[in-house]
Protein backbone atom coordinates (compact mmCIF):
# COMPACT_ATOMS: atom_id res chain seq x y z
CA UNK A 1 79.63 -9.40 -61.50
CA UNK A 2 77.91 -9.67 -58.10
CA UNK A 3 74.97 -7.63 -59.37
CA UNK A 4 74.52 -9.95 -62.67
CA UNK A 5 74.81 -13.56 -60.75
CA UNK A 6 72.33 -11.88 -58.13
CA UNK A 7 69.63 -11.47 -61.22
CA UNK A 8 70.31 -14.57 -62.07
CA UNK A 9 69.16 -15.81 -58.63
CA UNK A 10 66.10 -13.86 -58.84
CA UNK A 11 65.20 -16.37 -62.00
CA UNK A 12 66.79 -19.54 -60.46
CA UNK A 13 66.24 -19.69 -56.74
CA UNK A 14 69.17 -21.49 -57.22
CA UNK A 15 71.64 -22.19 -54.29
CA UNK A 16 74.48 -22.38 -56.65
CA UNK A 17 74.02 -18.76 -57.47
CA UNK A 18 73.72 -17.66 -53.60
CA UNK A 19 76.81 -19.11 -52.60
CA UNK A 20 78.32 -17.32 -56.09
CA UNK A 21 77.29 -14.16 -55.57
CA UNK A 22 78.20 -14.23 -51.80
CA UNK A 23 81.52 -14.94 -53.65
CA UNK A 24 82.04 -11.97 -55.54
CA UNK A 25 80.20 -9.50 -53.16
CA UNK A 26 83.08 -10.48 -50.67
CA UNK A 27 85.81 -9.62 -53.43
CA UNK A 28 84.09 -6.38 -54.07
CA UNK A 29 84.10 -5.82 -49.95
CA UNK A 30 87.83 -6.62 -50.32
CA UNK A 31 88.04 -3.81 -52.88
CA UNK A 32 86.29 -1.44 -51.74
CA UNK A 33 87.63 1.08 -48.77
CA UNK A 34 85.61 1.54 -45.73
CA UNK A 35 84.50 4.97 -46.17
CA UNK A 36 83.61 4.49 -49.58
CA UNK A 37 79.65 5.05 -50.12
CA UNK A 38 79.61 1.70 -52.17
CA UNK A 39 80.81 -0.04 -49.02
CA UNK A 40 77.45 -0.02 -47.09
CA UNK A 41 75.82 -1.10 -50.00
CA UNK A 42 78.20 -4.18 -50.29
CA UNK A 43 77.51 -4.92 -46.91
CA UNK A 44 73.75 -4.85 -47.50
CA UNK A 45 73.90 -6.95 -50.43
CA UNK A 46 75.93 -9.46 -48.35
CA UNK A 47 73.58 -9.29 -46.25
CA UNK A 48 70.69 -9.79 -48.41
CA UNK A 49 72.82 -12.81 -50.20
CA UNK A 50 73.38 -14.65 -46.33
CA UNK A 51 69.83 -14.34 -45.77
CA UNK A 52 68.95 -16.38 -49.02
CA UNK A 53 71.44 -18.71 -48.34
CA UNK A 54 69.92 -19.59 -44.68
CA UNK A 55 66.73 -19.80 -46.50
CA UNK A 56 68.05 -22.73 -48.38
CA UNK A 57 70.52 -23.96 -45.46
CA UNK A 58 68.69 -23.38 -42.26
CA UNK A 59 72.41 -23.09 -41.06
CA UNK A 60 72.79 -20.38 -38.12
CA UNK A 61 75.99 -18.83 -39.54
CA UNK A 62 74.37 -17.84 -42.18
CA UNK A 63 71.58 -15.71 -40.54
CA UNK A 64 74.26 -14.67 -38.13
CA UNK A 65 76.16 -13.50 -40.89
CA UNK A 66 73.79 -11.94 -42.58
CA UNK A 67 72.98 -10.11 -39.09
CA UNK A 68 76.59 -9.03 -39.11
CA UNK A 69 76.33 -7.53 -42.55
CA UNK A 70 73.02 -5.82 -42.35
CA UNK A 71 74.69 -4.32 -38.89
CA UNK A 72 77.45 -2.99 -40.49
CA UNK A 73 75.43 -1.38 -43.39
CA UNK A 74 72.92 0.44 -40.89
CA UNK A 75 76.31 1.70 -39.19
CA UNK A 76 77.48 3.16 -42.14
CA UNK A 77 74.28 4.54 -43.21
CA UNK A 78 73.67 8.35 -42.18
CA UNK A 79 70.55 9.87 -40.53
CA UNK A 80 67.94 11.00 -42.25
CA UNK A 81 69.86 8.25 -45.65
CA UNK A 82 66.45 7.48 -47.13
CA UNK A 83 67.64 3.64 -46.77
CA UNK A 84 67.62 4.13 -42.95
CA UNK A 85 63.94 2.49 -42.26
CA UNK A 86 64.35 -0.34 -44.71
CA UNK A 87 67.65 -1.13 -43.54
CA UNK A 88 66.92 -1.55 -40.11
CA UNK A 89 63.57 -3.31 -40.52
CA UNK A 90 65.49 -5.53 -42.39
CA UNK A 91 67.96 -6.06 -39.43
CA UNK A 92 64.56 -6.32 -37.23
CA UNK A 93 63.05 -9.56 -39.29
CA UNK A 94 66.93 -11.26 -39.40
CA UNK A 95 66.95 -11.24 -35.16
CA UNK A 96 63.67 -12.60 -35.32
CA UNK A 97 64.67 -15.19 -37.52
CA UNK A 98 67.58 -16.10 -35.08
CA UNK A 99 65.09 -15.66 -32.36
CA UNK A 100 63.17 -18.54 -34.05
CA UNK A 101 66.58 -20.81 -34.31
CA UNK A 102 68.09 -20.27 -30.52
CA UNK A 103 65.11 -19.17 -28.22
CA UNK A 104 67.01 -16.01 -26.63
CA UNK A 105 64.72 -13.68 -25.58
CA UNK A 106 68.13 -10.73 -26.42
CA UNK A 107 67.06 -11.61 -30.00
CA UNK A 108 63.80 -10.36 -30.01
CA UNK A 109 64.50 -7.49 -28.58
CA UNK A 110 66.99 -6.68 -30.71
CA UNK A 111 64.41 -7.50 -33.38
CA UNK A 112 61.61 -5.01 -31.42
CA UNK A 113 64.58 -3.01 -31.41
CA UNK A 114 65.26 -2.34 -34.65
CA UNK A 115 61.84 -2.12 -36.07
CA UNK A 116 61.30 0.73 -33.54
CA UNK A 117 64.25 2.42 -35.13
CA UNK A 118 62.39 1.99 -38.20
CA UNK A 119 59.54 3.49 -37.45
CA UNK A 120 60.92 6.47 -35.73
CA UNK A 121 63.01 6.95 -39.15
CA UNK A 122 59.88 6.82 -41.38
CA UNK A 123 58.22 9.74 -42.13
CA UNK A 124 54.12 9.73 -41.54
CA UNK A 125 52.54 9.10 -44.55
CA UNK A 126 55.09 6.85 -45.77
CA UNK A 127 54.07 4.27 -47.66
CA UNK A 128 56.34 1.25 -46.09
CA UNK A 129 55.37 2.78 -42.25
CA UNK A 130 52.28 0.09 -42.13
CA UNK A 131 54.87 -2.92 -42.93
CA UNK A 132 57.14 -1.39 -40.05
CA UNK A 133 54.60 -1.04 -37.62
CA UNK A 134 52.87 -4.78 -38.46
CA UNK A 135 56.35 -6.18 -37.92
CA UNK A 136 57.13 -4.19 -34.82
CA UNK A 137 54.04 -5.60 -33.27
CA UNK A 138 54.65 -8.98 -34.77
CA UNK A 139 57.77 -8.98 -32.61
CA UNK A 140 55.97 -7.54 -29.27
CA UNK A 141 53.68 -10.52 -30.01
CA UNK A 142 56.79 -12.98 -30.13
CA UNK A 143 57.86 -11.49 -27.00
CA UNK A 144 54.33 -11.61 -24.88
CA UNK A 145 54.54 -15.71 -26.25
CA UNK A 146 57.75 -15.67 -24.79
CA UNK A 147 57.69 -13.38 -21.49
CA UNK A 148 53.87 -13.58 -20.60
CA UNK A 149 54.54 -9.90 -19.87
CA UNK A 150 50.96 -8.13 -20.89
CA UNK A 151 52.41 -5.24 -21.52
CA UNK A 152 53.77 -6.94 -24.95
CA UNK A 153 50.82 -7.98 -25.99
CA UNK A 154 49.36 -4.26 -25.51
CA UNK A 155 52.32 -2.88 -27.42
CA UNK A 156 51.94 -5.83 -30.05
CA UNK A 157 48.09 -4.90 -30.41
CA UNK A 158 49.06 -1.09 -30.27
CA UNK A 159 51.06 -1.04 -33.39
CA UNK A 160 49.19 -3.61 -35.79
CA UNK A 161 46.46 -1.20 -34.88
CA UNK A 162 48.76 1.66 -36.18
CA UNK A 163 49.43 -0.61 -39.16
CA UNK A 164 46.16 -1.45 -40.12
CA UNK A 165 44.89 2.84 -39.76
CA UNK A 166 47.92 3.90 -41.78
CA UNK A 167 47.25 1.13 -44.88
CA UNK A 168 44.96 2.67 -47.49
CA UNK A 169 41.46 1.25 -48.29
CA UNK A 170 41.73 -1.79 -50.87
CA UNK A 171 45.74 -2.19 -50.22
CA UNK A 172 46.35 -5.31 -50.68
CA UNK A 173 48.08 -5.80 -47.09
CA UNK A 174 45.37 -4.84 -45.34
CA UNK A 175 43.86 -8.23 -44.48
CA UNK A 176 47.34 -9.45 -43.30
CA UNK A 177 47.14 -6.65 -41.17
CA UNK A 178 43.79 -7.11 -39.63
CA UNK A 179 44.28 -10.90 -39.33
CA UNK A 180 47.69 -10.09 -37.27
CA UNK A 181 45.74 -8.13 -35.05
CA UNK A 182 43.24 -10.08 -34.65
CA UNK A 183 45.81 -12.94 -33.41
CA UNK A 184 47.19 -10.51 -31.05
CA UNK A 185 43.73 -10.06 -29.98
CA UNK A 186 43.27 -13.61 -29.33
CA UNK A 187 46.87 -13.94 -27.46
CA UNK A 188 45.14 -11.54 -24.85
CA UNK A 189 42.42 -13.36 -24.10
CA UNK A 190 44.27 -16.66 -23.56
CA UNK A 191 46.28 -14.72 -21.02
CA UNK A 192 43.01 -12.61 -19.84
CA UNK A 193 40.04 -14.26 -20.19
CA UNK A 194 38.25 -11.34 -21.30
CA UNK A 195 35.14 -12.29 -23.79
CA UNK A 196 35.57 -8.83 -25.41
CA UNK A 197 39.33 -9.66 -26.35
CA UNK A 198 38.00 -12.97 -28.19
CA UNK A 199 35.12 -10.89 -29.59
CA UNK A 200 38.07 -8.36 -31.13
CA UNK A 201 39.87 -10.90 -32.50
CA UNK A 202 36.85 -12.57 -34.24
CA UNK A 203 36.17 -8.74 -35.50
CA UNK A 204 39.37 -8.16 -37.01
CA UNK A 205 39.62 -11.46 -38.52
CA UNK A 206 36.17 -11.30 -40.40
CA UNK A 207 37.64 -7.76 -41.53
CA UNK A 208 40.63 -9.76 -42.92
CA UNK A 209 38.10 -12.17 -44.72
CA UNK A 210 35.88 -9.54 -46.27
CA UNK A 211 39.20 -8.25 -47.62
CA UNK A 212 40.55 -11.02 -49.36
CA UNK A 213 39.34 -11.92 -52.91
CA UNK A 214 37.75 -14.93 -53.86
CA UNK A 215 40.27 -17.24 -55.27
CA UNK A 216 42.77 -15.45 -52.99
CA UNK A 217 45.58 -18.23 -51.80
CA UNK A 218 45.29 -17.20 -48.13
CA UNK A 219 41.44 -17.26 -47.75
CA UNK A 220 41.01 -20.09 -46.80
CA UNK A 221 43.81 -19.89 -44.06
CA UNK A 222 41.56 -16.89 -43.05
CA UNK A 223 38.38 -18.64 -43.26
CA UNK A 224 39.72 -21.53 -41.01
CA UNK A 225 41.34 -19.18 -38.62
CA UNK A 226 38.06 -16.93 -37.96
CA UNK A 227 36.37 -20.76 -37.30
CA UNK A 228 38.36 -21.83 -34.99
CA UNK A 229 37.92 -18.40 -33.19
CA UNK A 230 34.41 -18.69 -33.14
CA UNK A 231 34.81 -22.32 -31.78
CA UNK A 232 36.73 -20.73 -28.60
CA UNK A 233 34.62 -18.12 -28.10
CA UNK A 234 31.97 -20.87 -28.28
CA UNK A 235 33.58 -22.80 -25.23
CA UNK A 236 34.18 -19.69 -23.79
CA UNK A 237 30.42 -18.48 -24.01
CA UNK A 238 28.17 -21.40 -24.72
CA UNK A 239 26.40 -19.57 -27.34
CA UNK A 240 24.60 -22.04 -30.27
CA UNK A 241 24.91 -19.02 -32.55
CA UNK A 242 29.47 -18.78 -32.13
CA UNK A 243 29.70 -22.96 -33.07
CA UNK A 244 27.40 -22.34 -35.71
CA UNK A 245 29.65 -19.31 -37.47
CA UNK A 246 32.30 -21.96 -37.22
CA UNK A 247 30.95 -24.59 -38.73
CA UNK A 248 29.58 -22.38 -41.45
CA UNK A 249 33.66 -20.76 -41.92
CA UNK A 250 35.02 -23.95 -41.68
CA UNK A 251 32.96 -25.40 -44.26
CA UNK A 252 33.72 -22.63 -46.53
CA UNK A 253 37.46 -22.68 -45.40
CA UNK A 254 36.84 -26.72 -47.06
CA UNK A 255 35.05 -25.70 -50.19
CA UNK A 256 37.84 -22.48 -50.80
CA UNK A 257 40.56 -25.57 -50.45
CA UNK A 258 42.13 -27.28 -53.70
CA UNK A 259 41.92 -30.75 -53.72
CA UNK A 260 44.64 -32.27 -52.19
CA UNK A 261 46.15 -28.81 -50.81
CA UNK A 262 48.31 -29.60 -47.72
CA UNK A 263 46.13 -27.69 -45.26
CA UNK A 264 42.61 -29.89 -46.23
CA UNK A 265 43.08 -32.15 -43.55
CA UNK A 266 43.48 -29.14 -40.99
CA UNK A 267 40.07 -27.63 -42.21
CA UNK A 268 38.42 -31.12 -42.51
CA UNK A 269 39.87 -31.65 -38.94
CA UNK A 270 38.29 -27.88 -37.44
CA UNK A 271 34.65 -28.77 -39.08
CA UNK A 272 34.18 -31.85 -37.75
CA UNK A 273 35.32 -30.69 -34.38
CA UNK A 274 32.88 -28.20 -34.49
CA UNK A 275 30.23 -30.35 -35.15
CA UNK A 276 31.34 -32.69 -32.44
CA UNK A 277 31.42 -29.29 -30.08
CA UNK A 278 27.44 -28.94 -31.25
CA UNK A 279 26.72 -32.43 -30.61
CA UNK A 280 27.85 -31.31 -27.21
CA UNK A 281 25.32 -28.75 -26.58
CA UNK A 282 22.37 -29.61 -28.71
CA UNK A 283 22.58 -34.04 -28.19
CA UNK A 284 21.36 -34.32 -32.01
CA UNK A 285 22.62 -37.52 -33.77
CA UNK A 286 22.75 -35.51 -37.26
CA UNK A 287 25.92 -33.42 -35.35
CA UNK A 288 27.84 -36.58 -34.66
CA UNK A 289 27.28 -37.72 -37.75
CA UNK A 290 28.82 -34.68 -39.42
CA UNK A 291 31.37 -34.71 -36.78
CA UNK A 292 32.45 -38.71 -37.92
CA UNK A 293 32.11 -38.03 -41.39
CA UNK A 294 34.51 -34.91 -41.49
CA UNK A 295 36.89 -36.42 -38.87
CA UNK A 296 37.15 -39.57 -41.06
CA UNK A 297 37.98 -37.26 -44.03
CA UNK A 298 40.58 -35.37 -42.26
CA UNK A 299 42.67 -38.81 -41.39
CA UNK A 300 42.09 -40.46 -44.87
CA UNK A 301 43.82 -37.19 -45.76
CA UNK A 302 46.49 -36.78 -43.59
CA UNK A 303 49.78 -38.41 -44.72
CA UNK A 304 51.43 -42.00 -42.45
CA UNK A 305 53.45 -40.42 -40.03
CA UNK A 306 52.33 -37.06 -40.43
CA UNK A 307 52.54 -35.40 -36.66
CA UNK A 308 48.88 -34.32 -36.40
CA UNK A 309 47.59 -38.08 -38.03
CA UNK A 310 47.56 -39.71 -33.90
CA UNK A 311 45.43 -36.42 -32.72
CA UNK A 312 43.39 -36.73 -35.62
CA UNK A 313 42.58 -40.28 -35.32
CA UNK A 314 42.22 -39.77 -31.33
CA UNK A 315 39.71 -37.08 -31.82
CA UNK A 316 37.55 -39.44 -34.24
CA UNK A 317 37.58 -42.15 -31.79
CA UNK A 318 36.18 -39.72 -29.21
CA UNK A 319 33.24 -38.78 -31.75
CA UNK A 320 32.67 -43.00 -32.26
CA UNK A 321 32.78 -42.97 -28.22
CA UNK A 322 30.05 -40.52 -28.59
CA UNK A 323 27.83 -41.76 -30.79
CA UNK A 324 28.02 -45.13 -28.96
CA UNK A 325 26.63 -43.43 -25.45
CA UNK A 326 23.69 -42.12 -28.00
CA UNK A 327 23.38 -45.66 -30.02
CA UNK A 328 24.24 -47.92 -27.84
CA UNK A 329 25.86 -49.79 -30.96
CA UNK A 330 28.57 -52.05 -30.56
CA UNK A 331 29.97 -51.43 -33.70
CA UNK A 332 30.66 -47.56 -32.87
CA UNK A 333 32.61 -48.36 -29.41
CA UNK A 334 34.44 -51.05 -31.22
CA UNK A 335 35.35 -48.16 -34.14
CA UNK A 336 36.38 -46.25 -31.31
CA UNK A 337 39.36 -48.41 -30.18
CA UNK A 338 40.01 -49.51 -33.24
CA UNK A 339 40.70 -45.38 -34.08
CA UNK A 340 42.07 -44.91 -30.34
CA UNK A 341 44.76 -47.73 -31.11
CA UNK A 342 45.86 -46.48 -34.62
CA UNK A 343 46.64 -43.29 -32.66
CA UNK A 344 48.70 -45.02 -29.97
CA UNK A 345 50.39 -46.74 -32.39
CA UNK A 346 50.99 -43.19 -34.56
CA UNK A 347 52.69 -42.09 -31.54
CA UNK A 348 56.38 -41.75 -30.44
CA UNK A 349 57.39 -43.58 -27.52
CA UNK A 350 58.22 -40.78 -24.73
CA UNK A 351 55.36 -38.33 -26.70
CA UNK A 352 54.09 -36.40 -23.79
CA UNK A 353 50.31 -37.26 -25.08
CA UNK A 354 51.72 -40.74 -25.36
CA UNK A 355 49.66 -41.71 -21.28
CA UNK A 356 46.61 -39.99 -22.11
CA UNK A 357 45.96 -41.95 -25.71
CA UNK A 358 47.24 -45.01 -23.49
CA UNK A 359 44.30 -44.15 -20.90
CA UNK A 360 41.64 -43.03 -23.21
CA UNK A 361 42.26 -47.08 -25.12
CA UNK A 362 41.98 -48.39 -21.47
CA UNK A 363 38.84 -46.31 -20.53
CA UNK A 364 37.08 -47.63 -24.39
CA UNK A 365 38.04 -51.10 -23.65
CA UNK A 366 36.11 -50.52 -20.19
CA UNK A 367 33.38 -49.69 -21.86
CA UNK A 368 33.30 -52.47 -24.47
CA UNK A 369 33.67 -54.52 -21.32
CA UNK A 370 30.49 -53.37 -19.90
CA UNK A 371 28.27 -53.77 -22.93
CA UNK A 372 29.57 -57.29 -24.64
CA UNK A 373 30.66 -59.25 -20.84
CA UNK A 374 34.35 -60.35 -22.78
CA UNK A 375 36.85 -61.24 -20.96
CA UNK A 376 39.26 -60.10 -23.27
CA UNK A 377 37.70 -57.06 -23.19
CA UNK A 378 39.18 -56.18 -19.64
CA UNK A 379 42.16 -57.69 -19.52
CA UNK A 380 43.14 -55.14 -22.70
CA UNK A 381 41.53 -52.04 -20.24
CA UNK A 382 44.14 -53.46 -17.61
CA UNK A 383 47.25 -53.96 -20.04
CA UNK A 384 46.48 -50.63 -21.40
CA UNK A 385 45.91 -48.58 -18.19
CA UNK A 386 48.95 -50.51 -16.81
CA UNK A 387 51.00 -48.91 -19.57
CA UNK A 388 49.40 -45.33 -19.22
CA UNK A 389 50.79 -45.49 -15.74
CA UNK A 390 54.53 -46.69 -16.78
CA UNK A 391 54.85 -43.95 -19.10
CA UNK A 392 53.91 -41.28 -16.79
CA UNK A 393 56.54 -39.16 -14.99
CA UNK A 394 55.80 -39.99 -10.92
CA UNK A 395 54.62 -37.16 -9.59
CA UNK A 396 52.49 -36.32 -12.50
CA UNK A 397 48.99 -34.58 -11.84
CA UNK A 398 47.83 -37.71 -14.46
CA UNK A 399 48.82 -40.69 -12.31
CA UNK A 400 45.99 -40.51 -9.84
CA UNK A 401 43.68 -41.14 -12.78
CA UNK A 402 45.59 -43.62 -14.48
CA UNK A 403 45.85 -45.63 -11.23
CA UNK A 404 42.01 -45.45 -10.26
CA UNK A 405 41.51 -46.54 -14.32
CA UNK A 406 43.74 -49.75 -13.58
């Protein structure tokens, strides 16, 4: 009965069915005697069934249950059962999951745990070994975030290497591979500072590209990825030729993008901070342009009180701000606050960005000050720094700034 309500999930996705077939895979436990062979495949269907149900529930029961089931079926499983690996690579993902819900670092390694197990039970050559080496470094790499420890990250990079040797030519998990090394890769050099680690990451990443068909669903998510690679290796290396590659994937991470898919205003956001990153360096109006233009997109795109709309509108003030200093136009300062505000006003009171979008408003009305002689002009610089220095903790590094504003 379990089995046929658990098909009929497969068709549904239907809660109703989970909490059914939980149901009668509970009854069969009841029936069933512990040493029974069918009894560690009960408990690996419950298992199975609790994960779907936290899928829909987000309840941590649920995953812990499923934890406890998946537990119990690796227990009862003999060495060298060819169910081992899966088994406890499924146990792996679940503590990550729970990992993801409570924050305790004994999760993940339970999770790292369990994966290792996984491997060590594969035989080489299997074809599954690449999926439990990616997620074994996946969860060195959710340690390292976690611990700062390098040697995660070298463990993490060590094994989605492995992953990535061991997957045929043309698989098709090969560019999730490479593009989970190549985050790994970038990981290190945010904690190293090492140009070659960025320069690895970009490599493994355009791998992952070349990989992935045209029309693929994750391309573009690839395409935007390598582009905002190049743009840190960019501020990293002040070479034209790095914000150039990501203004060139960024644009094609755009043009890869259905029309109103969720992740447009993301890639609309990345290209015009690129261009605003070449304005930077090469001073030509044309880059600002491109910069407002895409910036502009990204917010007419972005959803009211999406979380990303008050960054999005802050970072198109900042290009306005720009193109001001080059035009001297009041018209572009004056878009500027008006941006600037919106993205005060698009953020939560006690947001810890909330002082800074407060200071940058004061700063632009400043500046309007200095070019049109209003009074008004000023007195909105004061009541604006005056707030970016209420809502800053005292002792903040901030408040020295924020008082020589005001």
């Amino acid at each position: 009965m379990a089995q046929a309500v658990d098909d009929k999930f497969v068709k549904t996705r239907n809660i109703e069915n989970i909490t059914e077939k939980i149901f009668h895979w509970q009854q069969a436990m009841v029936l069933c005697s512990t040493d029974h062979d069918y009894f560690t495949t009960i408990n690996n269907n419950l298992g199975i069934s609790y994960s779907h149900h936290f899928e829909h529930t987000g309840k941590l029961e649920d995953i812990e249950q499923a934890i406890f089931h998946h537990q119990k079926a690796v227990e009862c499983t003999s060495s060298g059962h060819a169910d081992l690996p899966s088994w406890l690579d499924n146990l792996g993902i679940l503590y990550s999951q729970h990992f993801e819900h409570t924050g305790k670092v004994e999760d993940i390694e339970q999770a790292i745990f369990h994966h290792q197990k996984a491997v060590e039970c594969t035989p080489s050559g299997h074809a599954h070994l690449p999926r439990w080496l990616g997620n074994l470094g996946t969860s060195y790499l959710c340690h390292f975030e976690h611990t700062g420890k390098v040697e995660d990250i070298e463990q993490a990079i060590f094994h989605q290497q492995k992953a990535a040797e061991c997957t045929p030519s043309g698989h098709a998990d090969i560019p999730t591979w490479l593009g989970n090394l190549g985050t790994s890769y970038f990981h290190c050099f945010e904690h190293t500072g090492k140009v070659d680690d960025i320069e690895q990451a970009i490599f493994h990443h355009q791998k992952a590209v070349e990989c992935t068909p045209s029309g693929h669903a994750d391309l573009p998510s690839r395409l935007g990825n390598l582009g905002y690679l190049y743009s840190r290796c960019f501020a990293h290396t002040g070479r034209l030729e790095d914000i150039e590659q990501a203004i060139f994937r960024n644009q094609k991470a755009v043009e890869c993008t259905p029309s109103g898919h969720a992740d447009i205003p993301t890639w609309l956001g990345n290209l015009g901070n690129s261009y605003f990153r070449r304005f930077k360096h090469t001073g030509k109006l044309e880059d600002i342009e491109q910069a407002i233009f895409h910036q502009q997109k990204a917010v007419e795109c972005t959803p009211s009180g999406h979380a990303d709309l008050p960054s999005r509108l802050s970072n198109l003030g900042n290009s306005y701000l720009h193109r001001f200093e080059y035009t001297g136009k009041v018209e572009d300062i004056e878009q500027a606050i008006f941006h600037q505000q919106k993205a005060v006003e698009c953020t939560p009171s006690g947001h810890a960005d909330l002082p800074s979008r407060l200071g940058n408003l004061g700063y632009l009305y400043s500046r309007c000050f200095a070019h049109t002689g209003r009074l008004e002009d000023i007195e909105q610089a004061i009541f604006h720094n005056q707030k970016a220095v209420e809502c800053t903790p005292s002792g903040h590094a901030d408040i020295p700034t924020w008082l020589g504003n005001l």
